[in-house]
Protein backbone atom coordinates (compact mmCIF):
# COMPACT_ATOMS: atom_id res chain seq x y z
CA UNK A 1 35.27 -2.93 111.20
CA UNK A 2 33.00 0.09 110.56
CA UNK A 3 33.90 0.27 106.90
CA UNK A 4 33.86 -3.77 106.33
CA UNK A 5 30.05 -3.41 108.11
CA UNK A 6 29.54 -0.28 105.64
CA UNK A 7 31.09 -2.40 102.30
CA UNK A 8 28.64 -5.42 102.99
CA UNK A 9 25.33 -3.39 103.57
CA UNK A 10 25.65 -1.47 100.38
CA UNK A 11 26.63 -1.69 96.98
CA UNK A 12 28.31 0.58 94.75
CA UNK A 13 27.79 1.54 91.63
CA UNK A 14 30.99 0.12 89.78
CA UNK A 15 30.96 1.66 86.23
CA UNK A 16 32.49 4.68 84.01
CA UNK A 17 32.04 8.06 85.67
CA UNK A 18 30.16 6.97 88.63
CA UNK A 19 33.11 4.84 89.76
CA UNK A 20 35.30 7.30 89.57
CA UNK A 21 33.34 9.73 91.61
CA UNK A 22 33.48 7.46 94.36
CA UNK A 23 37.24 7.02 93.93
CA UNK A 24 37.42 10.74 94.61
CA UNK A 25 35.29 10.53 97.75
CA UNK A 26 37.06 7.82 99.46
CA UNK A 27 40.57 10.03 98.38
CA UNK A 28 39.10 13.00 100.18
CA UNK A 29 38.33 11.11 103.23
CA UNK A 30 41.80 9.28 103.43
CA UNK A 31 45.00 8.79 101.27
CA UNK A 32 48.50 8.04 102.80
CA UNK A 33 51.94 7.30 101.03
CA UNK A 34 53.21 4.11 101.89
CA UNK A 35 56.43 2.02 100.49
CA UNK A 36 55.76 -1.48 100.02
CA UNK A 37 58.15 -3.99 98.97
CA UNK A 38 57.23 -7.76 98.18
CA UNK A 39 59.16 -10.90 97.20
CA UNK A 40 58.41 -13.78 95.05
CA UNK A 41 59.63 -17.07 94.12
CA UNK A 42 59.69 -18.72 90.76
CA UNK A 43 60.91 -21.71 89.57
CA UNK A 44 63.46 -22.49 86.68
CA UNK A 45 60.65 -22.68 83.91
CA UNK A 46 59.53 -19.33 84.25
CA UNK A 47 62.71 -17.23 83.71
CA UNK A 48 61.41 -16.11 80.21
CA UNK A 49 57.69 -14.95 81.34
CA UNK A 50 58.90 -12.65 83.79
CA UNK A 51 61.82 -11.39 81.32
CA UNK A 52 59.60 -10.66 78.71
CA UNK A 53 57.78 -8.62 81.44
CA UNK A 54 60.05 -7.06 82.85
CA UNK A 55 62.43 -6.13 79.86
CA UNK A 56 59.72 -5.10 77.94
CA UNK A 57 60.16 -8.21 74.71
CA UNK A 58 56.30 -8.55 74.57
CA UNK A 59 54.62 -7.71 71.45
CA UNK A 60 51.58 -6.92 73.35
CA UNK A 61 50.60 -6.98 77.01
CA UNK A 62 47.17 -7.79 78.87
CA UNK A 63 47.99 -4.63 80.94
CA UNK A 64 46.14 -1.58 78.52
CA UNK A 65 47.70 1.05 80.24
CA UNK A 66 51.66 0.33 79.55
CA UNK A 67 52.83 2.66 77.05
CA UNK A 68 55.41 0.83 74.68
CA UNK A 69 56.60 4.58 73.20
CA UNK A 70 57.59 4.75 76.61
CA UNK A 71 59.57 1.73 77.10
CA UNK A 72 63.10 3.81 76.89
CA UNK A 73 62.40 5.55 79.93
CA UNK A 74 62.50 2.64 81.84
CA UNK A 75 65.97 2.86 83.95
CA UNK A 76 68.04 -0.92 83.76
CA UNK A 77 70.49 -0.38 87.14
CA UNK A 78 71.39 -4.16 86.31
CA UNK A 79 71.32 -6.10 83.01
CA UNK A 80 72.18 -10.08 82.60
CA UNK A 81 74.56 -10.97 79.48
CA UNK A 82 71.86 -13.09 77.70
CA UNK A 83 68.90 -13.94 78.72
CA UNK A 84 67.84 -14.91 82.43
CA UNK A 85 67.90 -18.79 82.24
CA UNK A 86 71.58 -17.86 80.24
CA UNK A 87 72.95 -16.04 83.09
CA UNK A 88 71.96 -18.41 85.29
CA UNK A 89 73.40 -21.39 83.89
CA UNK A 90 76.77 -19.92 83.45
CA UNK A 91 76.76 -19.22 87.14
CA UNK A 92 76.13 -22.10 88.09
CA UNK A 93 78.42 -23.32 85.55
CA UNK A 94 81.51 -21.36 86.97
CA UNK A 95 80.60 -22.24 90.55
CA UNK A 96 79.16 -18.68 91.99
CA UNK A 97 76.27 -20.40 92.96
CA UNK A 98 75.26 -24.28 93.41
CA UNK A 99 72.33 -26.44 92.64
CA UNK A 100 73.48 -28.94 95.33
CA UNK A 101 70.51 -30.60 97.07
CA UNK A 102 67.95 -28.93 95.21
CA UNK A 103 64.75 -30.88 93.68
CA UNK A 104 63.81 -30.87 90.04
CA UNK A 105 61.29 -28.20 90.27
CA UNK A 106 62.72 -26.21 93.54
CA UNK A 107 62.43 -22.69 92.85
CA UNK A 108 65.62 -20.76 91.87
CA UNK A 109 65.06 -17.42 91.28
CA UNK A 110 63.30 -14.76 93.20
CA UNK A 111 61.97 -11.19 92.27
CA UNK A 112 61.61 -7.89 94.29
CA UNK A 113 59.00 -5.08 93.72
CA UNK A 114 59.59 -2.01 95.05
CA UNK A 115 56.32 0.11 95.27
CA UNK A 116 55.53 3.67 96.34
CA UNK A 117 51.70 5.25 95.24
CA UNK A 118 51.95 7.35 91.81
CA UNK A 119 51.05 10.74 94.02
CA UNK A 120 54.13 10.32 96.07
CA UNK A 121 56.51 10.93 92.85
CA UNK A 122 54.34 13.28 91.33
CA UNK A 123 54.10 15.35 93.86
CA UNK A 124 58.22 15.59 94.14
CA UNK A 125 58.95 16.01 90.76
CA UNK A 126 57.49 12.63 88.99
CA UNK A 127 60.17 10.82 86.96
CA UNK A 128 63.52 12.53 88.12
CA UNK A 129 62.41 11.84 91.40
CA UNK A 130 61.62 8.13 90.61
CA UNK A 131 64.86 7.60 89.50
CA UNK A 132 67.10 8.87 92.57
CA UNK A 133 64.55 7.06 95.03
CA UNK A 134 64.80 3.49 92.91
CA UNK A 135 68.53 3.82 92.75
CA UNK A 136 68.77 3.65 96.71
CA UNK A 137 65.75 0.89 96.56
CA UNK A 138 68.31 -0.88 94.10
CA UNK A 139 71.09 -0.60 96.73
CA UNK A 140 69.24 -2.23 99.54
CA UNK A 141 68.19 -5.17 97.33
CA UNK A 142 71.75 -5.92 96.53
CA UNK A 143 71.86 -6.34 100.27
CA UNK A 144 69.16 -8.51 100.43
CA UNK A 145 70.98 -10.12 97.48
CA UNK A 146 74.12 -10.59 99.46
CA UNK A 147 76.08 -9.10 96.75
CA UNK A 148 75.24 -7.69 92.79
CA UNK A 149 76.58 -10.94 91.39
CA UNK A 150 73.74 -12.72 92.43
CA UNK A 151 71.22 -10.01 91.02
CA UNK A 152 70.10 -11.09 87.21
CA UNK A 153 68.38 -7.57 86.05
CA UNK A 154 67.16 -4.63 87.67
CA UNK A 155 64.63 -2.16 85.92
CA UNK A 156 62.71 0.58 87.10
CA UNK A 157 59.07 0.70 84.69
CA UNK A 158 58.66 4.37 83.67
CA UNK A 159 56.04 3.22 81.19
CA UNK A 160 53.31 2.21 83.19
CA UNK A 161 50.35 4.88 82.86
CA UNK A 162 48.07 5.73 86.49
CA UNK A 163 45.04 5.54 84.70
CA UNK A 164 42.52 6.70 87.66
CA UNK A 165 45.19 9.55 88.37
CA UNK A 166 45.52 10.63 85.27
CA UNK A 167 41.89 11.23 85.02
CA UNK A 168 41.69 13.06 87.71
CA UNK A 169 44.11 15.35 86.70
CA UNK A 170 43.33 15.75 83.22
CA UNK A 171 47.21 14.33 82.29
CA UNK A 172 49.55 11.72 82.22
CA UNK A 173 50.48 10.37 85.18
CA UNK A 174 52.74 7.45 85.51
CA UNK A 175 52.93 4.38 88.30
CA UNK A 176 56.76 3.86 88.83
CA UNK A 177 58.17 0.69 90.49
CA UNK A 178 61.14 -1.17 90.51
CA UNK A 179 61.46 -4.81 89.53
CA UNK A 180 64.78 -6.76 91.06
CA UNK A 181 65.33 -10.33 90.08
CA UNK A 182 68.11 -12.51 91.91
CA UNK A 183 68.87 -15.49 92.62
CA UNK A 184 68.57 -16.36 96.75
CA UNK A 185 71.43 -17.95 98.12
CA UNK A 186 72.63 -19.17 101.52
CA UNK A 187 76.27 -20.73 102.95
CA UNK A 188 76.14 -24.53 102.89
CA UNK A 189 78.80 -26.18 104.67
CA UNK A 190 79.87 -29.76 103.12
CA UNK A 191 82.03 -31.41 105.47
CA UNK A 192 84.22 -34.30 104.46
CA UNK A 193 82.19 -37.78 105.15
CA UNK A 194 83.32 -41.14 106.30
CA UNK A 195 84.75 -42.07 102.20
CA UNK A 196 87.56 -39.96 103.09
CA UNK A 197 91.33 -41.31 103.40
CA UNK A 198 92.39 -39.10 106.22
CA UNK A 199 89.53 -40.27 109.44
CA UNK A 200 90.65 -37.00 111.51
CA UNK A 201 89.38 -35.12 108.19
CA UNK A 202 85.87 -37.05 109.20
CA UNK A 203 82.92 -34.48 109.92
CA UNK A 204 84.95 -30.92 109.20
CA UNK A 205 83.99 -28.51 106.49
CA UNK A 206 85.46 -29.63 103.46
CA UNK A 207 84.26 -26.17 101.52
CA UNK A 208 81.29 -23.53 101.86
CA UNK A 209 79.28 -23.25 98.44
CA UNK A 210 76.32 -20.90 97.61
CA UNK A 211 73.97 -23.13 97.79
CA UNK A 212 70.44 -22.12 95.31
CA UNK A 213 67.58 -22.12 98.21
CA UNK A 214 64.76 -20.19 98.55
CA UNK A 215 62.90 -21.74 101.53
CA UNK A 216 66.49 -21.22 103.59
CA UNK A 217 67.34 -17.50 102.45
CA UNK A 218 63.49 -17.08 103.48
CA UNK A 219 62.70 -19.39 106.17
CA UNK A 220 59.53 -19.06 108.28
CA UNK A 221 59.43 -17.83 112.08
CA UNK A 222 56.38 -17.44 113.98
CA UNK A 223 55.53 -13.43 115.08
CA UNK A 224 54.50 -12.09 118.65
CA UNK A 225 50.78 -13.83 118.05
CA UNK A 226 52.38 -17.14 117.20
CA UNK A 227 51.37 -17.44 113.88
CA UNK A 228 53.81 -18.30 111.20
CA UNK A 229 54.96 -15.86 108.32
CA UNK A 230 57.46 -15.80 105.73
CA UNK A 231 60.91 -13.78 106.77
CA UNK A 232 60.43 -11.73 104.05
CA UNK A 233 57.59 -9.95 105.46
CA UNK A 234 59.91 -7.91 107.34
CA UNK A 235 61.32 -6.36 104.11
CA UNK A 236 58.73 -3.88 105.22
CA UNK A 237 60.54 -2.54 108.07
CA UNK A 238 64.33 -3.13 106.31
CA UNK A 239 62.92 -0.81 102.91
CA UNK A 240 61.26 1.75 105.25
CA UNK A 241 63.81 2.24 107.62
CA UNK A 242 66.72 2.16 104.72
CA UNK A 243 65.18 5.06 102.84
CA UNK A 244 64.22 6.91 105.21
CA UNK A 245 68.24 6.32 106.37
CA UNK A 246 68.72 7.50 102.61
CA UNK A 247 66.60 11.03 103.13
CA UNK A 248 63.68 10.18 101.05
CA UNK A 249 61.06 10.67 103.82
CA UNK A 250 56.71 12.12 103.97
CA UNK A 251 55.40 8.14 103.60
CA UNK A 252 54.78 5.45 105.81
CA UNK A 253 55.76 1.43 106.07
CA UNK A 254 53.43 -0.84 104.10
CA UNK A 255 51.84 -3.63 105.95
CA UNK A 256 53.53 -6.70 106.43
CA UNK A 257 52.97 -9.11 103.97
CA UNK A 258 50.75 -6.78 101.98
CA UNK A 259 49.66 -6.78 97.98
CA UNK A 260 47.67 -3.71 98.04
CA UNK A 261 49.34 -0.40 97.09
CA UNK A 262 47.97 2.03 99.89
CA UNK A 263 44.25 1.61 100.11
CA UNK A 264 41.84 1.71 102.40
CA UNK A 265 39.44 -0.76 103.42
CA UNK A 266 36.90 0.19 101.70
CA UNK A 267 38.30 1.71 98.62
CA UNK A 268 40.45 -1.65 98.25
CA UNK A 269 36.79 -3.37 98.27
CA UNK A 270 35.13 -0.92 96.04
CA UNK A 271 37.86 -1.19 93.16
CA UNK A 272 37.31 -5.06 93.79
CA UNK A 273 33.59 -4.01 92.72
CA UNK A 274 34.44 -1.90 90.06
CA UNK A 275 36.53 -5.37 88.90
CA UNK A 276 33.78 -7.48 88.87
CA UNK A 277 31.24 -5.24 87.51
CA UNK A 278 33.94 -4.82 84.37
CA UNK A 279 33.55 -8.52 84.08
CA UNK A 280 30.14 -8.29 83.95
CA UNK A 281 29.82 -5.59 81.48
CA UNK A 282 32.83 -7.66 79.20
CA UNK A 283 30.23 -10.28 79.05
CA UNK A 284 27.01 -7.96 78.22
CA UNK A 285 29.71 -6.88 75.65
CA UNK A 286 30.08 -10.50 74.23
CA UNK A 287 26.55 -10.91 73.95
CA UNK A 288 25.83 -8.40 72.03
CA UNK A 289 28.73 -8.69 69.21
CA UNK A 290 26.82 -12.63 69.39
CA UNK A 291 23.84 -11.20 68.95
CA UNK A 292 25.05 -8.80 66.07
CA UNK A 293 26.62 -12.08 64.54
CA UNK A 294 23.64 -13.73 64.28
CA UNK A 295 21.38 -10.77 63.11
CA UNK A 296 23.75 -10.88 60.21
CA UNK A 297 23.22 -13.95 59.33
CA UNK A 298 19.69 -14.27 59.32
CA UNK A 299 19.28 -11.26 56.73
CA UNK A 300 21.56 -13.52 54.25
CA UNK A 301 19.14 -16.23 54.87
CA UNK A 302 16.48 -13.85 54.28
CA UNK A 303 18.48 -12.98 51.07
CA UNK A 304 19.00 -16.19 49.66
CA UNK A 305 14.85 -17.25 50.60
CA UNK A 306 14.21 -13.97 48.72
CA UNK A 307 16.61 -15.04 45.79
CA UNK A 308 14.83 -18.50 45.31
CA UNK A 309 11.26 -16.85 45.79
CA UNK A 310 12.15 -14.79 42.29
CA UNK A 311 12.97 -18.40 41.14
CA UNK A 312 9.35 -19.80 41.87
CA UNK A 313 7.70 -16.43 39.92
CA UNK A 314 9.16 -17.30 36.91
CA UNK A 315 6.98 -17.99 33.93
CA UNK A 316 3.42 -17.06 33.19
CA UNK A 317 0.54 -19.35 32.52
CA UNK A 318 -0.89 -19.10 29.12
CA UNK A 319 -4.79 -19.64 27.73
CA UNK A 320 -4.16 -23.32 27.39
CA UNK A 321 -2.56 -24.03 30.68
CA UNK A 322 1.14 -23.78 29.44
CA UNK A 323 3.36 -21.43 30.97
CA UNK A 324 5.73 -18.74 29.00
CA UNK A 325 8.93 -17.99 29.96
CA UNK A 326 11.90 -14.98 28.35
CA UNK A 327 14.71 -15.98 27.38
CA UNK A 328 16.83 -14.19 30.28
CA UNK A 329 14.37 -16.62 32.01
CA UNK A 330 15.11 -19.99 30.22
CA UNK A 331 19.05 -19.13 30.45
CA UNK A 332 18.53 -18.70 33.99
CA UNK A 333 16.45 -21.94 34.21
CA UNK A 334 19.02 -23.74 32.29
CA UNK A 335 22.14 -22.77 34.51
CA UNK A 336 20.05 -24.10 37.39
CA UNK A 337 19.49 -26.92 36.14
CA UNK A 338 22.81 -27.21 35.18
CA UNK A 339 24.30 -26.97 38.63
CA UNK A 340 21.66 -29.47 40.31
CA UNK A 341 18.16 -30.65 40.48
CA UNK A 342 18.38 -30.32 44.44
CA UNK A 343 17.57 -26.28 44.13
CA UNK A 344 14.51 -27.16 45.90
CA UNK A 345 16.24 -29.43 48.91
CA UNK A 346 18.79 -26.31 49.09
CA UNK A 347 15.94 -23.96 49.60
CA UNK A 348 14.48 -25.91 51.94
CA UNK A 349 17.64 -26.25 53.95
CA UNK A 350 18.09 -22.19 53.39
CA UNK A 351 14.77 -21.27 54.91
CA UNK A 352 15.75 -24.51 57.85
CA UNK A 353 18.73 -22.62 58.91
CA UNK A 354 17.15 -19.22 58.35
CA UNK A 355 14.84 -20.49 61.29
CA UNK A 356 17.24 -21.73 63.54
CA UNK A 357 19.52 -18.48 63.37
CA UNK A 358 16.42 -16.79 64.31
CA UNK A 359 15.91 -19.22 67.29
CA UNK A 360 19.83 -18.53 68.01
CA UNK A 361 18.65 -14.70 68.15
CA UNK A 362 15.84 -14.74 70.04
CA UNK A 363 17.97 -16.71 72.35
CA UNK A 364 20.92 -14.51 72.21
CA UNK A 365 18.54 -11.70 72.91
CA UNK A 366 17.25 -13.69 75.92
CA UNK A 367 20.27 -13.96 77.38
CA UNK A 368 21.75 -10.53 76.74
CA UNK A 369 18.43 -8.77 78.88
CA UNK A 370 19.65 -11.27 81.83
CA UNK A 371 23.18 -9.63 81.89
CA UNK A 372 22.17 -6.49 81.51
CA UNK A 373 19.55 -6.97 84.06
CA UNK A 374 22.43 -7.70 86.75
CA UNK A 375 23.60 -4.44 86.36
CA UNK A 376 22.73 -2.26 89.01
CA UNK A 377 20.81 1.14 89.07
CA UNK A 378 24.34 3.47 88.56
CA UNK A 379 21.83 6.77 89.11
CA UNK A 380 19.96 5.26 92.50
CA UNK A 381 23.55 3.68 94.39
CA UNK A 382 25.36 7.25 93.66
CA UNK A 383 22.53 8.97 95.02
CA UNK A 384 22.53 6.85 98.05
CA UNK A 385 26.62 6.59 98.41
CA UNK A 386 26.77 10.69 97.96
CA UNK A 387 24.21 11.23 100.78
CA UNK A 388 25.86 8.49 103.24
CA UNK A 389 29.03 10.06 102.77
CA UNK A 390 27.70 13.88 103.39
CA UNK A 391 26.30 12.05 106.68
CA UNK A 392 29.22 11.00 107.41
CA UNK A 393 31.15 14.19 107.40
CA UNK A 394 28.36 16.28 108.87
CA UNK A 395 27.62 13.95 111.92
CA UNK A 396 30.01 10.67 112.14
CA UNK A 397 29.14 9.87 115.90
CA UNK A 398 25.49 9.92 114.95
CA UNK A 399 25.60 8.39 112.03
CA UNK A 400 27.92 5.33 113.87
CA UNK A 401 25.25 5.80 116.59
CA UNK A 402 22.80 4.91 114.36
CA UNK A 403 24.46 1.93 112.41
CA UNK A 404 25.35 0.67 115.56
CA UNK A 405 21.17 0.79 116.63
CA UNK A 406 20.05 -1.25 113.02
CA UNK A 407 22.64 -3.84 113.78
CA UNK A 408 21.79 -4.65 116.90
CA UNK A 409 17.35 -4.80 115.68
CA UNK A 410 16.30 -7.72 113.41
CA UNK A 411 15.97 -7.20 109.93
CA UNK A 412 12.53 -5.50 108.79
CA UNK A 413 11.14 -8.11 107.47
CA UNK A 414 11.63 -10.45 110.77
CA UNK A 415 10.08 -7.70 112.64
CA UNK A 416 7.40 -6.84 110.78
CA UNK A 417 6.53 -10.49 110.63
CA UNK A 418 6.87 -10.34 114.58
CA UNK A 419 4.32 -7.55 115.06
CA UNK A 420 1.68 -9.15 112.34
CA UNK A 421 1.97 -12.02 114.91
CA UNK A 422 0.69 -10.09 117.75
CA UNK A 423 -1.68 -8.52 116.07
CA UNK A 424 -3.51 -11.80 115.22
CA UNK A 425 -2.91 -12.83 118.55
CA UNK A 426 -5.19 -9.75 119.96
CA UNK A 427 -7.54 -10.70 117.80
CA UNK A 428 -8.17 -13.97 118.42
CA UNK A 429 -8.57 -13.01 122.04
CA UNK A 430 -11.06 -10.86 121.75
């Protein structure tokens, strides 16, 4: 609660160096290992969006800090014959698994992530280590499978680059995880119904088929506070408890149910900053290559006005009220004429849109003060965050003590607004 009170009375400073000096501070206060595991459910339309993902077939990715030179590192401890939707269809087509009772756009397919922090490998030997820990993960998700037949690939990323870690540390660092995609199954009884010849046959189980469900292999139960959750929270306990079975110890169980890859509070809230201020600074970013855009095209304008000004000084006026012109300047005369008589109508439209890209500027300019004006003071928030958090190892109790005090005062401003009040009510008594 302390650092929730703490992330919603201040705000950080969210860009370039400055966030990453806070990352550091919030890592020297607190930083544990912690598996997590999660599960998700897709339906039959995405099969090739998370192949392409996870098998590496994009051309590009969104993601900036996945290496493709490093894409043959990544360690396949299960590959489909085909593609996903392929190997899918042929089992259902040769009965392993059956579509029996399912809806049009029921989810079939489900995919595991199996997460440790980047620091945890490192710190054992980084990639060597990554691969002996996944290959256990990979055994315990065939469990949860209920058998490798059902599991379409399995590939641990290797490729993936820790981009705040490897700051820090002045190398490469890589974030390995391990993505398992099956397809959930359950045992479905069909019993024989009342169309059958032989009525003692009635009701009995005629066979038991792998029935394609999601919603059964996971079903919901309600926990100790009576809230409901998804079965598949507890993955949490079964992925702990199996590796640790396995000898891979030194982290603890994720949270149930939990995204986050072993943050704290406030450092989970921080990076959500530093998210939103990258936004932010994306757009300031936009308006400026706008702004550039348009600057560019007012000095053609200006180009073209300054091309047909030449136009109007040709010729000079003689004694008699004639004009004189070269002949580079009749030739010149004549091609214009040649390609119009509406020079003047184009000029006029020139200097017209000349005007209005200026308008655009000024506007562009406009708006690109009011993002950058957003942008808060980096130098006066990591000035306050780097005293707060000396306070905070120097005297915690105090400083808590004192938190504590301003939250239980009104604000300032109500208070100073109180005592002006009484003042004015002395004075009118005497």
């Amino acid at each position: 609660m302390f650092f929730v009170m703490l992330y919603k009375a201040a705000v950080f400073p969210p860009l370039g160096k400055t966030s990453e000096i806070i990352r550091k501070e919030l890592t020297a206060i607190a930083k544990t290992d912690r598996c997590v595991v999660r599960n998700q459910a897709y339906r039959r339309g995405e099969f090739n969006i998370r192949e392409r993902h996870n098998e590496r077939k994009n051309e590009s990715y969104g993601n900036g800090d996945i290496l493709p030179e490093r894409s043959d590192l990544n360690v396949r401890f299960k590959s489909c014959n085909g593609t996903y939707e392929q190997e899918f269809n042929r089992m259902v087509d040769n009965g392993t698994v059956s579509l029996r009772g399912l809806k049009a756009d029921a989810k079939v397919f489900d995919e595991l992530v199996f997460d440790v922090n980047s620091a945890y490998f490192e710190e054992r030997g980084g990639y060597d280590y990554a691969k002996q820990f996944f290959a256990e993960a990979y055994n315990l998700a065939v469990e949860e499978a209920g058998g490798e037949q059902y599991v379409l690939s399995a590939v641990l990323h290797a490729d993936e680059r820790n981009k705040a870690l490897s700051e820090q540390h002045g190398r490469d660092i890589f974030h390995y995880h391990l993505h398992v995609v099956y397809v959930p199954v359950v045992d479905k009884e069909v019993r024989w119904t009342k169309r059958c010849k032989d009525p003692s046959l009635v009701g009995t189980v005629k066979e038991t088929v792998k029935q394609v469900s999601h919603s059964k292999k996971w079903p919901r139960y309600r926990d100790e506070s009576g809230s409901w959750v998804n079965s598949y929270s507890l993955l949490q306990d079964r992925f702990f408890e199996h590796m640790r079975a396995a000898g891979f110890t030194d982290f603890e169980r994720g949270e149930r149910g939990s995204t986050v890859e072993h943050l704290t509070t406030l450092e989970y809230k921080t990076l959500k900053e530093t998210e939103r201020a990258a936004t932010l600074a994306a757009e300031v970013d936009n308006e400026q290559a706008r702004l550039d855009t348009l600057t560019e095209k007012v000095t053609v304008k200006k180009k073209e006005v300054a091309a047909i000004n030449d136009i109007d000084a040709m010729g000079k006026p003689s004694l008699f009220g004639s004009f004189t012109v070269t002949a580079d300047e009749m030739k010149q005369l004549k091609k214009l004429a040649k390609q119009g008589v509406t020079a003047e109508e184009k000029a006029a439209a020139a200097i017209r849109k000349r005007k209005a890209a200026e308008r655009e500027r000024d506007e562009a300019k406009m708006e690109l003060a009011k993002e950058k004006a957003k942008s808060p003071s980096m130098s006066e928030h990591l000035q306050w965050f780097s005293k707060f958090i000396t306070a905070l190892k120097r005297a915690p109790k105090r400083l808590m003590a004192v938190i504590e005090d301003i939250m239980r005062q009104p604000p300032e401003k109500q208070e100073q607004e109180r005592n002006t009040k009484i003042q004015r009510k002395g004075q009118d008594r005497e």
